[in-house]
Structure formats: C-alpha cells, structure tokens
PDB file of N, CA and C in Angstrom:
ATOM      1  N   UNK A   1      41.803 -77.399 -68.346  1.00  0.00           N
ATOM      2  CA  UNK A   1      41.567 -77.826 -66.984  1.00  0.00           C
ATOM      3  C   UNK A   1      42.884 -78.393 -66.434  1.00  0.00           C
ATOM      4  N   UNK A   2      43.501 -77.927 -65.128  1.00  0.00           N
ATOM      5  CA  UNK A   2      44.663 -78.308 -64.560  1.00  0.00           C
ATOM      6  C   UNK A   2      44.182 -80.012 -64.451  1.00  0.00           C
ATOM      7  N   UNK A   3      45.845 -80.520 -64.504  1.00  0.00           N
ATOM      8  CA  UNK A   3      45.721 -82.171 -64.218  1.00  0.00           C
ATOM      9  C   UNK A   3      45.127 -82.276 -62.744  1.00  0.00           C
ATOM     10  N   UNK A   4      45.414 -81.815 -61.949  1.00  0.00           N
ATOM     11  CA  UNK A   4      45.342 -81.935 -60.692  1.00  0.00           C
ATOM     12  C   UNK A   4      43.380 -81.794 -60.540  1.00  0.00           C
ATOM     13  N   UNK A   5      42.827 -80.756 -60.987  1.00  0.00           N
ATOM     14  CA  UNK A   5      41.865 -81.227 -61.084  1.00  0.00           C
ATOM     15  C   UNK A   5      40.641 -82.369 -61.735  1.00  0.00           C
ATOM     16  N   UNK A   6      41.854 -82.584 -62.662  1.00  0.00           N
ATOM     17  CA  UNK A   6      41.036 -83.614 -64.002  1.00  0.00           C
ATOM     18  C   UNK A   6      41.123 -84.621 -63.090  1.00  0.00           C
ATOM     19  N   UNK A   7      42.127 -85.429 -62.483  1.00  0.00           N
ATOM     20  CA  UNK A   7      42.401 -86.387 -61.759  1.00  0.00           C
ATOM     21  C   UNK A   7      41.476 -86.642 -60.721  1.00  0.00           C
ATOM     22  N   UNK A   8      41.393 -85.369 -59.841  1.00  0.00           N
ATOM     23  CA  UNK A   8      40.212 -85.621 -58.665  1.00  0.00           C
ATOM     24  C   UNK A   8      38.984 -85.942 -58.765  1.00  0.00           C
ATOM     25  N   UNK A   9      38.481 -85.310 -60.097  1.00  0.00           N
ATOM     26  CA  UNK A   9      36.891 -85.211 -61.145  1.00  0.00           C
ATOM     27  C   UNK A   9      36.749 -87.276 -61.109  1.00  0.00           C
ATOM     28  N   UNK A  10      37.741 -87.426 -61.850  1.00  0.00           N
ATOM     29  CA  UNK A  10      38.053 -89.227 -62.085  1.00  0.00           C
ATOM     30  C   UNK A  10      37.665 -89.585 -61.237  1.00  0.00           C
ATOM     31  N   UNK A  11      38.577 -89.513 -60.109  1.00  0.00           N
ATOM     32  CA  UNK A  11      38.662 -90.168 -58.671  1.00  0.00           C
ATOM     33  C   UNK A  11      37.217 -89.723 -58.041  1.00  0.00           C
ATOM     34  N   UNK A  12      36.698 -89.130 -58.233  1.00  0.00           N
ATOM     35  CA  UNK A  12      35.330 -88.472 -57.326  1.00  0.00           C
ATOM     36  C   UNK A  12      34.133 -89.163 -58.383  1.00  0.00           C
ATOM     37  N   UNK A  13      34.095 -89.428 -59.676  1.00  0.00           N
ATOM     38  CA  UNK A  13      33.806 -89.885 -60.301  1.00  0.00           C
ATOM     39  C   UNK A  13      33.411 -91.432 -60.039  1.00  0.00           C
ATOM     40  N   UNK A  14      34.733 -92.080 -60.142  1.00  0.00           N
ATOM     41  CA  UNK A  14      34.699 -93.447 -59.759  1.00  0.00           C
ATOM     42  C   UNK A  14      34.553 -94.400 -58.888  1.00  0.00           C
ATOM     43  N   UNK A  15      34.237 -93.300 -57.988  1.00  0.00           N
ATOM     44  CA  UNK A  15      34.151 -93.314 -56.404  1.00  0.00           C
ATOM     45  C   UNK A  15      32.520 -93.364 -56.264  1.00  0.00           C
ATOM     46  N   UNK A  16      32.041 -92.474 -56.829  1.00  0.00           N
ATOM     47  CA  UNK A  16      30.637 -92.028 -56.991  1.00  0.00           C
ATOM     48  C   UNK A  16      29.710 -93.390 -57.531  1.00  0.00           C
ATOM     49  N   UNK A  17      30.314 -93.656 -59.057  1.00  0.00           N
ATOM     50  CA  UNK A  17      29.824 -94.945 -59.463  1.00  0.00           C
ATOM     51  C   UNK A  17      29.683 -96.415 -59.545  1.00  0.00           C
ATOM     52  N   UNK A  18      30.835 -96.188 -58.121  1.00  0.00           N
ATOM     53  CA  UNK A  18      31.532 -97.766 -58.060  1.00  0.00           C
ATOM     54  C   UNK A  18      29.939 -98.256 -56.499  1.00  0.00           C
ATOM     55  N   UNK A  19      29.753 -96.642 -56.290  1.00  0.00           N
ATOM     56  CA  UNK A  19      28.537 -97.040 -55.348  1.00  0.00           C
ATOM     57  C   UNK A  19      27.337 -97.233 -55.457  1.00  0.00           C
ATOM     58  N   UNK A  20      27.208 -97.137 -56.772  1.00  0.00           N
ATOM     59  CA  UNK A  20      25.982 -97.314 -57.346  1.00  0.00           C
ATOM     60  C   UNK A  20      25.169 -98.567 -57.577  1.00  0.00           C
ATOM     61  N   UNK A  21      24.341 -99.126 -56.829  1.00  0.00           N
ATOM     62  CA  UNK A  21      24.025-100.369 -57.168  1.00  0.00           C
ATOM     63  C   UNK A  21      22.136-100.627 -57.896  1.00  0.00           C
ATOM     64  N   UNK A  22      22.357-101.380 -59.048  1.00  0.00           N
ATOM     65  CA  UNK A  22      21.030-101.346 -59.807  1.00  0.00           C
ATOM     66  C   UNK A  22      20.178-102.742 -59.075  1.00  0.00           C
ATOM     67  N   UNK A  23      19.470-102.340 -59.054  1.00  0.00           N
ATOM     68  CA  UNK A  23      18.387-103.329 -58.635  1.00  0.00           C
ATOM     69  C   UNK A  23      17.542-104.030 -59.718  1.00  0.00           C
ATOM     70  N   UNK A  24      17.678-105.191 -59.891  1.00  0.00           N
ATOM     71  CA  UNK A  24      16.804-105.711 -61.587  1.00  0.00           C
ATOM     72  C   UNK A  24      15.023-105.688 -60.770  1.00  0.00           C
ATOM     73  N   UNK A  25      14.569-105.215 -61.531  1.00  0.00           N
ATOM     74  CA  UNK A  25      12.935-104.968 -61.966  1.00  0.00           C
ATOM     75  C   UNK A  25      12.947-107.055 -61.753  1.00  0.00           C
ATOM     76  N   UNK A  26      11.705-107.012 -60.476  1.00  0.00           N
ATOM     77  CA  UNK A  26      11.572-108.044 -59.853  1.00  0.00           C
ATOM     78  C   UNK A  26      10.400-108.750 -60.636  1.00  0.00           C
ATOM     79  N   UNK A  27       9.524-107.750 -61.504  1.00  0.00           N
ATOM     80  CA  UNK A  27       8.058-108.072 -61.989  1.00  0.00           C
ATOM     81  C   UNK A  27       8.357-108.097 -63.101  1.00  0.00           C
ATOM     82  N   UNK A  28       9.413-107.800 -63.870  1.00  0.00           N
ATOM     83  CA  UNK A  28       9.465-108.014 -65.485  1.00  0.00           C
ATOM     84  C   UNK A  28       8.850-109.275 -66.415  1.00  0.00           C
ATOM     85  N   UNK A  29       8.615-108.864 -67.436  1.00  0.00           N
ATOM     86  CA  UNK A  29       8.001-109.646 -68.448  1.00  0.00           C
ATOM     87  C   UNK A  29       9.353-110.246 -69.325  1.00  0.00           C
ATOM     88  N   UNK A  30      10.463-110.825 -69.600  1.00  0.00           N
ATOM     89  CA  UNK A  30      11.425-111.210 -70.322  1.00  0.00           C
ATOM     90  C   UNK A  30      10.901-112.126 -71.157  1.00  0.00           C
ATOM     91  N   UNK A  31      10.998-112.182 -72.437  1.00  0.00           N
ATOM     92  CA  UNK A  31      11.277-113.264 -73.014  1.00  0.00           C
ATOM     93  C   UNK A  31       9.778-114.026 -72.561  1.00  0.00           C
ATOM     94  N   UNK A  32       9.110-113.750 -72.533  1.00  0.00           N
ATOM     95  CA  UNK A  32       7.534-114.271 -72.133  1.00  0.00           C
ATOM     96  C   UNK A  32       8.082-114.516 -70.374  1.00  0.00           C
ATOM     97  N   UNK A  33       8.755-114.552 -69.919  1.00  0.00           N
ATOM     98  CA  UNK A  33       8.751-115.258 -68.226  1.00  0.00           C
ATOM     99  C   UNK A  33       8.190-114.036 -67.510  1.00  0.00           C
ATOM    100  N   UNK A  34       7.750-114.690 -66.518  1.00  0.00           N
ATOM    101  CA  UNK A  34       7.332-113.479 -65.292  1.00  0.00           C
ATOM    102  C   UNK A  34       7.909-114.090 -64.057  1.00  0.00           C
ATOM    103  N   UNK A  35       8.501-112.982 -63.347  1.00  0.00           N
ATOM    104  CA  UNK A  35       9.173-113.561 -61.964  1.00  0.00           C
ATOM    105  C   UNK A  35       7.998-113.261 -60.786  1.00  0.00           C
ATOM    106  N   UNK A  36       7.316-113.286 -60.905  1.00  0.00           N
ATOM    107  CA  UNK A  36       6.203-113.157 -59.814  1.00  0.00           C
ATOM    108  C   UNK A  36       4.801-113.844 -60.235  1.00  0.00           C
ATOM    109  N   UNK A  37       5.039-115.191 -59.240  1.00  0.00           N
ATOM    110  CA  UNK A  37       3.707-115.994 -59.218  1.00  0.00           C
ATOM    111  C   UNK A  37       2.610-115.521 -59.707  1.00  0.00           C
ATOM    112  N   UNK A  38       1.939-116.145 -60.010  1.00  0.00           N
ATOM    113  CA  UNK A  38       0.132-115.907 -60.524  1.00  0.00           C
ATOM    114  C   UNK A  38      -0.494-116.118 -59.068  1.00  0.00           C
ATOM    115  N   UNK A  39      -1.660-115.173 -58.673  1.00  0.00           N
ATOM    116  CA  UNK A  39      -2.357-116.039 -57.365  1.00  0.00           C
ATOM    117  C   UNK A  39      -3.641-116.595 -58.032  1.00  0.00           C
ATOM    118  N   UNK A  40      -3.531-117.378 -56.592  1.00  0.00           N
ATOM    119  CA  UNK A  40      -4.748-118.500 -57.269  1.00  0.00           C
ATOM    120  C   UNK A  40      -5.811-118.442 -57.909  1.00  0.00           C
ATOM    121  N   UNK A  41      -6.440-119.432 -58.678  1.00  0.00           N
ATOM    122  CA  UNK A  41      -7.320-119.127 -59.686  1.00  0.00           C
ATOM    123  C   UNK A  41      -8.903-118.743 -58.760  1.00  0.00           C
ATOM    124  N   UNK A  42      -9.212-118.030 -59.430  1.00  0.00           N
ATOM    125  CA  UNK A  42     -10.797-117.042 -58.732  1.00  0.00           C
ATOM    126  C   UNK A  42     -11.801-118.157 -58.832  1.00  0.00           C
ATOM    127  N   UNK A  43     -12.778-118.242 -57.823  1.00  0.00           N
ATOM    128  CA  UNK A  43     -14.036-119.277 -58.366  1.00  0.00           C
ATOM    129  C   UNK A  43     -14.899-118.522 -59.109  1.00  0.00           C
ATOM    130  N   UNK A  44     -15.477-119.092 -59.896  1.00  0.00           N
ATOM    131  CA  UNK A  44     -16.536-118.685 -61.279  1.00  0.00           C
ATOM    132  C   UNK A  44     -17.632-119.490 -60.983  1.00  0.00           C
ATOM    133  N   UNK A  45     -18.703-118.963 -61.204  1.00  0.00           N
ATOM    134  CA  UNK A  45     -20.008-119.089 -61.131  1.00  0.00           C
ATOM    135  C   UNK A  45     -20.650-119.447 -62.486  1.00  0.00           C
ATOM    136  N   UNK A  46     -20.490-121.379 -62.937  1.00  0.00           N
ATOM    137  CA  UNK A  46     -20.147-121.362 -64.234  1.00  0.00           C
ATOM    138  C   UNK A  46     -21.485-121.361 -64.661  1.00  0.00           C
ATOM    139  N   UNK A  47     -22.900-122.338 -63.804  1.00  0.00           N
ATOM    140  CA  UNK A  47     -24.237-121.906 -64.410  1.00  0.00           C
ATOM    141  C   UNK A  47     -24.249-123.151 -65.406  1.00  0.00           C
ATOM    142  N   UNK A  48     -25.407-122.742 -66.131  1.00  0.00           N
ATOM    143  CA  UNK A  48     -26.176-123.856 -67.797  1.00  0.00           C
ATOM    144  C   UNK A  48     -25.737-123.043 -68.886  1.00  0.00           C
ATOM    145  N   UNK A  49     -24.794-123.804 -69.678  1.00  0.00           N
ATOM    146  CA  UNK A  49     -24.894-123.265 -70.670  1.00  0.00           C
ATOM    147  C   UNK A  49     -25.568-122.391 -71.694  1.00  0.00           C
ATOM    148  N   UNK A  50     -25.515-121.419 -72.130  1.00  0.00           N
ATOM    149  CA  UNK A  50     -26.723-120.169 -72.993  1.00  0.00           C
ATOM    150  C   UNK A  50     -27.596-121.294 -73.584  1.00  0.00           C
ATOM    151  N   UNK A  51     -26.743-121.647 -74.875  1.00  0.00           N
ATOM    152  CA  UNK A  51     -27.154-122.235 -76.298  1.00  0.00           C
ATOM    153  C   UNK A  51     -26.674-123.741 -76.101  1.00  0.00           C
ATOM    154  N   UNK A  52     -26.866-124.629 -76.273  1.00  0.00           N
ATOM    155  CA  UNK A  52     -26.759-125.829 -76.479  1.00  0.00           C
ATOM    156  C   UNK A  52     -25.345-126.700 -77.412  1.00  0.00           C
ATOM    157  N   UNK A  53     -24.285-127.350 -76.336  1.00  0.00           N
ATOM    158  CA  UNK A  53     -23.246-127.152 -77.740  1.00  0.00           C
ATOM    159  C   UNK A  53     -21.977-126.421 -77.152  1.00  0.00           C
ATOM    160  N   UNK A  54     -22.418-125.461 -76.231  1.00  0.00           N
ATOM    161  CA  UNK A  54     -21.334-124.549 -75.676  1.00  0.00           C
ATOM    162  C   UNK A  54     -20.031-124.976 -74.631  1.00  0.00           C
ATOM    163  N   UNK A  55     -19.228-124.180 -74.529  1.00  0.00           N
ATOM    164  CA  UNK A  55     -18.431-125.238 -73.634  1.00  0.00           C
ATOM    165  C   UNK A  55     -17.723-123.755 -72.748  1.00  0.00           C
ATOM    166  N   UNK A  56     -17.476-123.923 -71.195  1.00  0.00           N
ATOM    167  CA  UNK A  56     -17.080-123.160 -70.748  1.00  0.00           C
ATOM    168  C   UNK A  56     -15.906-123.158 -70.591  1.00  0.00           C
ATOM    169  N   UNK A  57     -15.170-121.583 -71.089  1.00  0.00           N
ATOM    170  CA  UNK A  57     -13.437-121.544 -70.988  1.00  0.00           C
ATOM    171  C   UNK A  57     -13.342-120.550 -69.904  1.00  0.00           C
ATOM    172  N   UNK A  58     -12.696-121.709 -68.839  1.00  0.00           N
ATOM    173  CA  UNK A  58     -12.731-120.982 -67.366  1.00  0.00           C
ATOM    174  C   UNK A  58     -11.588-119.877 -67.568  1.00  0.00           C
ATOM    175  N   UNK A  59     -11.595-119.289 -66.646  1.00  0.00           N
ATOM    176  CA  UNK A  59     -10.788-117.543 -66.092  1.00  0.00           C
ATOM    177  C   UNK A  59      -9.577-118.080 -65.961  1.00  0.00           C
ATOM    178  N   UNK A  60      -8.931-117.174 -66.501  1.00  0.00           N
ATOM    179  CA  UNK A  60      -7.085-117.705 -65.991  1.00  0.00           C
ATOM    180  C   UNK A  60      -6.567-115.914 -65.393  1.00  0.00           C
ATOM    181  N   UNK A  61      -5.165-116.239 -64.965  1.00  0.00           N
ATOM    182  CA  UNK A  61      -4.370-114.938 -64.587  1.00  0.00           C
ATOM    183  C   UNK A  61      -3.509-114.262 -65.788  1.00  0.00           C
ATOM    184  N   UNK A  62      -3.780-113.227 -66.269  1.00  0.00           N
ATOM    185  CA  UNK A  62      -3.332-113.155 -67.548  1.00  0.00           C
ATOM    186  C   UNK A  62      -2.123-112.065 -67.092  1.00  0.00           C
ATOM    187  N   UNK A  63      -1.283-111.399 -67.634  1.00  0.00           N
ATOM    188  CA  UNK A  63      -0.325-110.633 -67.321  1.00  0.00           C
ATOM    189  C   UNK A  63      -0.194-109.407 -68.125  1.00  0.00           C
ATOM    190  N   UNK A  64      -0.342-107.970 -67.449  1.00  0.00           N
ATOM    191  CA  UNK A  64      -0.580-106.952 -68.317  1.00  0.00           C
ATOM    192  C   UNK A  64       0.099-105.521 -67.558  1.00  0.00           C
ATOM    193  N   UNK A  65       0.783-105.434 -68.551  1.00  0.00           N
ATOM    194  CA  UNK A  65       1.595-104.307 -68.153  1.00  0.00           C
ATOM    195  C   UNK A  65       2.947-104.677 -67.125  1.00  0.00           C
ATOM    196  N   UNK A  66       2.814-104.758 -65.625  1.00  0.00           N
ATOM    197  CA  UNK A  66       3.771-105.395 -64.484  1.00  0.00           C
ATOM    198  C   UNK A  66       2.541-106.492 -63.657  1.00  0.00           C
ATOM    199  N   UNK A  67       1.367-106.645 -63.753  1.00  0.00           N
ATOM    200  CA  UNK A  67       1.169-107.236 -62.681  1.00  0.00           C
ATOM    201  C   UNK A  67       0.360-108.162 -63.638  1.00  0.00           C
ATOM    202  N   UNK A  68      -0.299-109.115 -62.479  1.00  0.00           N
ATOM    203  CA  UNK A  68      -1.228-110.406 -62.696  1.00  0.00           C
ATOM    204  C   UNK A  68      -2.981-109.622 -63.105  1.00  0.00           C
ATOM    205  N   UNK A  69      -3.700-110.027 -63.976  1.00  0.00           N
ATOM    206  CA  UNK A  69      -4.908-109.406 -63.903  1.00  0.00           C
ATOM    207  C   UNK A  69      -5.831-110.426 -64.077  1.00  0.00           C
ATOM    208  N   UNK A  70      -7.253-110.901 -63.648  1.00  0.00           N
ATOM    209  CA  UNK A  70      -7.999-111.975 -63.719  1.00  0.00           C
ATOM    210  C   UNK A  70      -8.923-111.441 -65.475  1.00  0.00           C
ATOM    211  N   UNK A  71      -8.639-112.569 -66.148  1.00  0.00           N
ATOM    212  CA  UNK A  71      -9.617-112.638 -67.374  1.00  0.00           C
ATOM    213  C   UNK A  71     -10.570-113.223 -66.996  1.00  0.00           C
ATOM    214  N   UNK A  72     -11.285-113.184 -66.973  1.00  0.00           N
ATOM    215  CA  UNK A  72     -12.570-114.062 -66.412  1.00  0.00           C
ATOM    216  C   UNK A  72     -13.253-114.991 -67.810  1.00  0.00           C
ATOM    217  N   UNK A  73     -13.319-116.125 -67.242  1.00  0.00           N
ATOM    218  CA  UNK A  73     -13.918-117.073 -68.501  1.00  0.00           C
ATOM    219  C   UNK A  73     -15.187-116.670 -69.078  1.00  0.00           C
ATOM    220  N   UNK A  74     -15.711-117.502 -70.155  1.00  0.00           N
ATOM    221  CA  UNK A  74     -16.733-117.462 -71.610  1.00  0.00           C
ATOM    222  C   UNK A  74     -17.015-118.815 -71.651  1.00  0.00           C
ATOM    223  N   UNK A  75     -18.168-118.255 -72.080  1.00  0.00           N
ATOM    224  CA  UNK A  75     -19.367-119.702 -72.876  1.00  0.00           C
ATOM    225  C   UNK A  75     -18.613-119.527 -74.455  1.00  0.00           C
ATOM    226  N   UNK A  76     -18.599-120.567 -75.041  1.00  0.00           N
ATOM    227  CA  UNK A  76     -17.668-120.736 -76.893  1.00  0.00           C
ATOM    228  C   UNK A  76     -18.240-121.924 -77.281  1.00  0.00           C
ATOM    229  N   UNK A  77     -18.785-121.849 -78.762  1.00  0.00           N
ATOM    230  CA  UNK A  77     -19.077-122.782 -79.255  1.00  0.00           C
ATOM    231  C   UNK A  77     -17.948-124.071 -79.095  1.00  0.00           C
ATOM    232  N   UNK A  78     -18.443-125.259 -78.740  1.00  0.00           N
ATOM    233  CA  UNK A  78     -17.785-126.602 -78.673  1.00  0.00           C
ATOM    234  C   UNK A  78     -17.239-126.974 -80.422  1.00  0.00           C
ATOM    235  N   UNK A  79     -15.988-127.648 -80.255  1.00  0.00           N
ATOM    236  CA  UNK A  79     -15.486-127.991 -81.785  1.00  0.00           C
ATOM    237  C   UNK A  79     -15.692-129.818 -81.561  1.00  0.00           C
ATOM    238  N   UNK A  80     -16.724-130.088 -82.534  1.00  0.00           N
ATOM    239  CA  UNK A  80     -16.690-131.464 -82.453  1.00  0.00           C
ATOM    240  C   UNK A  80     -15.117-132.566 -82.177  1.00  0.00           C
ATOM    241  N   UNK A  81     -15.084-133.579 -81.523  1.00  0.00           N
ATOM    242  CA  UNK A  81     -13.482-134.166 -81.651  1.00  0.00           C
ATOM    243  C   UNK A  81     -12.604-133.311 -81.358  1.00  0.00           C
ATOM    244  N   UNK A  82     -13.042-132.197 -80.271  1.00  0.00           N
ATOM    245  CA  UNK A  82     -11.501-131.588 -79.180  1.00  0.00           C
ATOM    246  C   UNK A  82     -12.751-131.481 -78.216  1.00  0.00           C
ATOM    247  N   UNK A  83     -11.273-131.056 -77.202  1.00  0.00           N
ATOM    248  CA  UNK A  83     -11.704-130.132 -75.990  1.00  0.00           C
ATOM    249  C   UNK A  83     -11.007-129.229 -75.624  1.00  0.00           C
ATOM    250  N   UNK A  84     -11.277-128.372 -74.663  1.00  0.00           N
ATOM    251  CA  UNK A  84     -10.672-127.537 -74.414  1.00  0.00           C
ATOM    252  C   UNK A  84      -9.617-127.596 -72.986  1.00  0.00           C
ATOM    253  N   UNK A  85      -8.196-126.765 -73.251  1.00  0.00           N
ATOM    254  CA  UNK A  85      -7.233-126.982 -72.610  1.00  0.00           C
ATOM    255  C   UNK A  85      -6.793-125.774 -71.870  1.00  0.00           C
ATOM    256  N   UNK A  86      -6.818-125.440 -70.673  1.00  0.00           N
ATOM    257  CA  UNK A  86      -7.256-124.201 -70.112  1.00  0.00           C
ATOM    258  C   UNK A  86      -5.688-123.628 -70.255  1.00  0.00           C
ATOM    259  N   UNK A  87      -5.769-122.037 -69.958  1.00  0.00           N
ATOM    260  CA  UNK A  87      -4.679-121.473 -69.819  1.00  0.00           C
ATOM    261  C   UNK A  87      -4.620-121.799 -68.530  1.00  0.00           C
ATOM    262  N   UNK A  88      -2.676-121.720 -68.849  1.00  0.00           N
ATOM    263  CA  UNK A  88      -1.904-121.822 -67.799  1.00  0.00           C
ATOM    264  C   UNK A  88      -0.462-121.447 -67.455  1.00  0.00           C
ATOM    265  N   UNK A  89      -0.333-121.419 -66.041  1.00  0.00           N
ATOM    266  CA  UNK A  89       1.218-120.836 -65.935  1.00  0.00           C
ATOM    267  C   UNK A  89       2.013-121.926 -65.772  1.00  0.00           C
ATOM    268  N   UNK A  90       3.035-122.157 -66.254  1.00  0.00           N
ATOM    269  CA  UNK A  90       3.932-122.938 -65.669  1.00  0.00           C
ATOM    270  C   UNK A  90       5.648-123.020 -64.955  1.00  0.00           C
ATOM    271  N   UNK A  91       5.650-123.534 -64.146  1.00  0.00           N
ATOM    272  CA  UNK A  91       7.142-122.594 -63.840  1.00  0.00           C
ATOM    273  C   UNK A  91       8.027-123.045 -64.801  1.00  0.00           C
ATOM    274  N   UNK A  92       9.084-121.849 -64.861  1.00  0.00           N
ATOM    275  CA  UNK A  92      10.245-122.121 -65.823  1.00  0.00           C
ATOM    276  C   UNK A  92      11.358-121.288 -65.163  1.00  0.00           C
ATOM    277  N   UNK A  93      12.456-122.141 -64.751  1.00  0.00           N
ATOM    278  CA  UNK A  93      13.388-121.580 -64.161  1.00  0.00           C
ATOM    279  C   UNK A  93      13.053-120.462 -63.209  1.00  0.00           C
ATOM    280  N   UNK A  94      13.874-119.642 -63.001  1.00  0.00           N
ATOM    281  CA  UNK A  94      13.125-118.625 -61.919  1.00  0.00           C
ATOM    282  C   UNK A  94      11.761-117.783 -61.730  1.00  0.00           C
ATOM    283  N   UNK A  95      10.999-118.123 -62.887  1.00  0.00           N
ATOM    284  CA  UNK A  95       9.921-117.320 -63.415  1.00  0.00           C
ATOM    285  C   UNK A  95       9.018-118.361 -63.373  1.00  0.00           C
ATOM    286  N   UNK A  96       7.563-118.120 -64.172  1.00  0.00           N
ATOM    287  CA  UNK A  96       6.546-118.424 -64.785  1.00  0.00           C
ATOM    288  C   UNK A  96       6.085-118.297 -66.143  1.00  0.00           C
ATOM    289  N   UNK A  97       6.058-118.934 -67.316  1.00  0.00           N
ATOM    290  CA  UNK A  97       5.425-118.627 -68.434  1.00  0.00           C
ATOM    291  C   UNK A  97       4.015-119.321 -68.348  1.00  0.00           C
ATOM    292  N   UNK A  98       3.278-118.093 -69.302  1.00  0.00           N
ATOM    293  CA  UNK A  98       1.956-118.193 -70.012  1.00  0.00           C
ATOM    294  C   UNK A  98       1.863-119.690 -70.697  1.00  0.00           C
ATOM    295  N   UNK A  99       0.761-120.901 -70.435  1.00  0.00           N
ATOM    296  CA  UNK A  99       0.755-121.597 -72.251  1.00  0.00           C
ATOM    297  C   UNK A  99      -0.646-121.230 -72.147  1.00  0.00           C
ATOM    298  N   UNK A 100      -0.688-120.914 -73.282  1.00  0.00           N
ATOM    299  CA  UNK A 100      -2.057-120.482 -73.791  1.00  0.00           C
ATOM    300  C   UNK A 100      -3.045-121.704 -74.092  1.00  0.00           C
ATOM    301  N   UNK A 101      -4.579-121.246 -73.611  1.00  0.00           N
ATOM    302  CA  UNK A 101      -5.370-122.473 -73.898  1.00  0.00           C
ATOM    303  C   UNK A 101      -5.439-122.565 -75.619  1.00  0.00           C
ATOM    304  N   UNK A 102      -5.814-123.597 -75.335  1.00  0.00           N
ATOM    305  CA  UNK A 102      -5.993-124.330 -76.842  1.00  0.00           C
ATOM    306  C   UNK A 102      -7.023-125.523 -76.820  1.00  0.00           C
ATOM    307  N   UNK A 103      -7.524-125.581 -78.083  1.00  0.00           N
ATOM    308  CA  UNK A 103      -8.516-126.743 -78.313  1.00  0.00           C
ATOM    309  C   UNK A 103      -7.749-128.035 -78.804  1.00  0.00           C
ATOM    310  N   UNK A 104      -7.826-128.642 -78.205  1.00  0.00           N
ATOM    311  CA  UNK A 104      -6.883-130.487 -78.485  1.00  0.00           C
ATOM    312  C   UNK A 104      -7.911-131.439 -79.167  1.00  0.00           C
ATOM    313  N   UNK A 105      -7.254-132.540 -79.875  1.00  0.00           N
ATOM    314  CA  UNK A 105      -8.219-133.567 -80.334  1.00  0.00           C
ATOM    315  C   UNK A 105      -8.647-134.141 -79.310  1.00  0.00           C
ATOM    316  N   UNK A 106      -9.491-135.182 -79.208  1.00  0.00           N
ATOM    317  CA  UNK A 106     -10.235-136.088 -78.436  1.00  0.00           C
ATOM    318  C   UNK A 106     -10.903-135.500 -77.232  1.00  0.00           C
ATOM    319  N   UNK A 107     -11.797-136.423 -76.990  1.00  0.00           N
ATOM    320  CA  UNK A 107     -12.619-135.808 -75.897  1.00  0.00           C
ATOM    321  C   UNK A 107     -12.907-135.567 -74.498  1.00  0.00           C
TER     322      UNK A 107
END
C-alpha cells in the first residue's frame, strides 16, 4: 500500500474516532449500585394474618435485569426475640443500593 495512502487511511481513521462519543448505560447494575431511583413503595392490602404467629414482610422494589420490579410482600412465620427489617434502598453516592431485609433481635 503506497505511503500516501496509508497516511490518509490514519488521518480518516482518527478523524472518524476522535468523533465518537460513548454514552455510559444510565440504568446499570455496578457493583450492586443502581443509578436510577426506586419509585415509591405500592400500597398492600395487608388483611389478618392466615395462621397465628405470622408476621407480614411488606413489598419492596427489587431490581431485575435494567429496571425496578415490585416484589410484593408475604405472611412468614414470626422468629421469637426479632423482628423484621424491611428491604430497602439506600442512596450511595450517585446511585442506590439494595439492603436486604433481615430478621434483627428484639422486638
């Protein structure tokens, strides 16, 4: 290939890619963070417990695939000496992370 053309290929090249601009994925999942809010939590229709003992683990916004999706809460047997600690988002730097519910001591 003549220089004269190798040179222009470069130049047409670098020209080409210097215009290229990437856009970062606005909904990504990194490192557990999500850059796009949760919307607000859904009302639930929580009712009497089934069985006696039970304890209701309300609905949170769970995250699946790119977007927000509603889990909708459950009746769960109660653990004597905890309670239950709902899921939640919390902000973290430019994002949101998941903490997952959990059962805590005391009542």
């Amino acid at each position: 290939m003549p220089t004269f053309l190798r040179r222009a290929l470069c130049v047409f090249a670098a020209v080409t890619l210097s215009a290229c601009v990437i856009v970062p994925d606005q909904r990504h999942y990194a490192g557990g963070v999500v850059l796009v809010a949760p919307p607000p939590p859904r009302e639930e229709i929580v009712g009497v417990a089934p069985v006696p003992g039970q304890v209701w683990l309300s609905g949170y916004w769970g995250w699946v695939g790119d977007r927000h999706e509603w889990v909708p809460g459950h009746w769960a047997a109660g653990r004597p000496g905890r309670h239950w600690v709902p899921d939640q988002w919390v902000r973290q730097g430019d994002g949101w992370r998941m903490k997952p519910g959990h059962w805590a001591r005391g009542d």
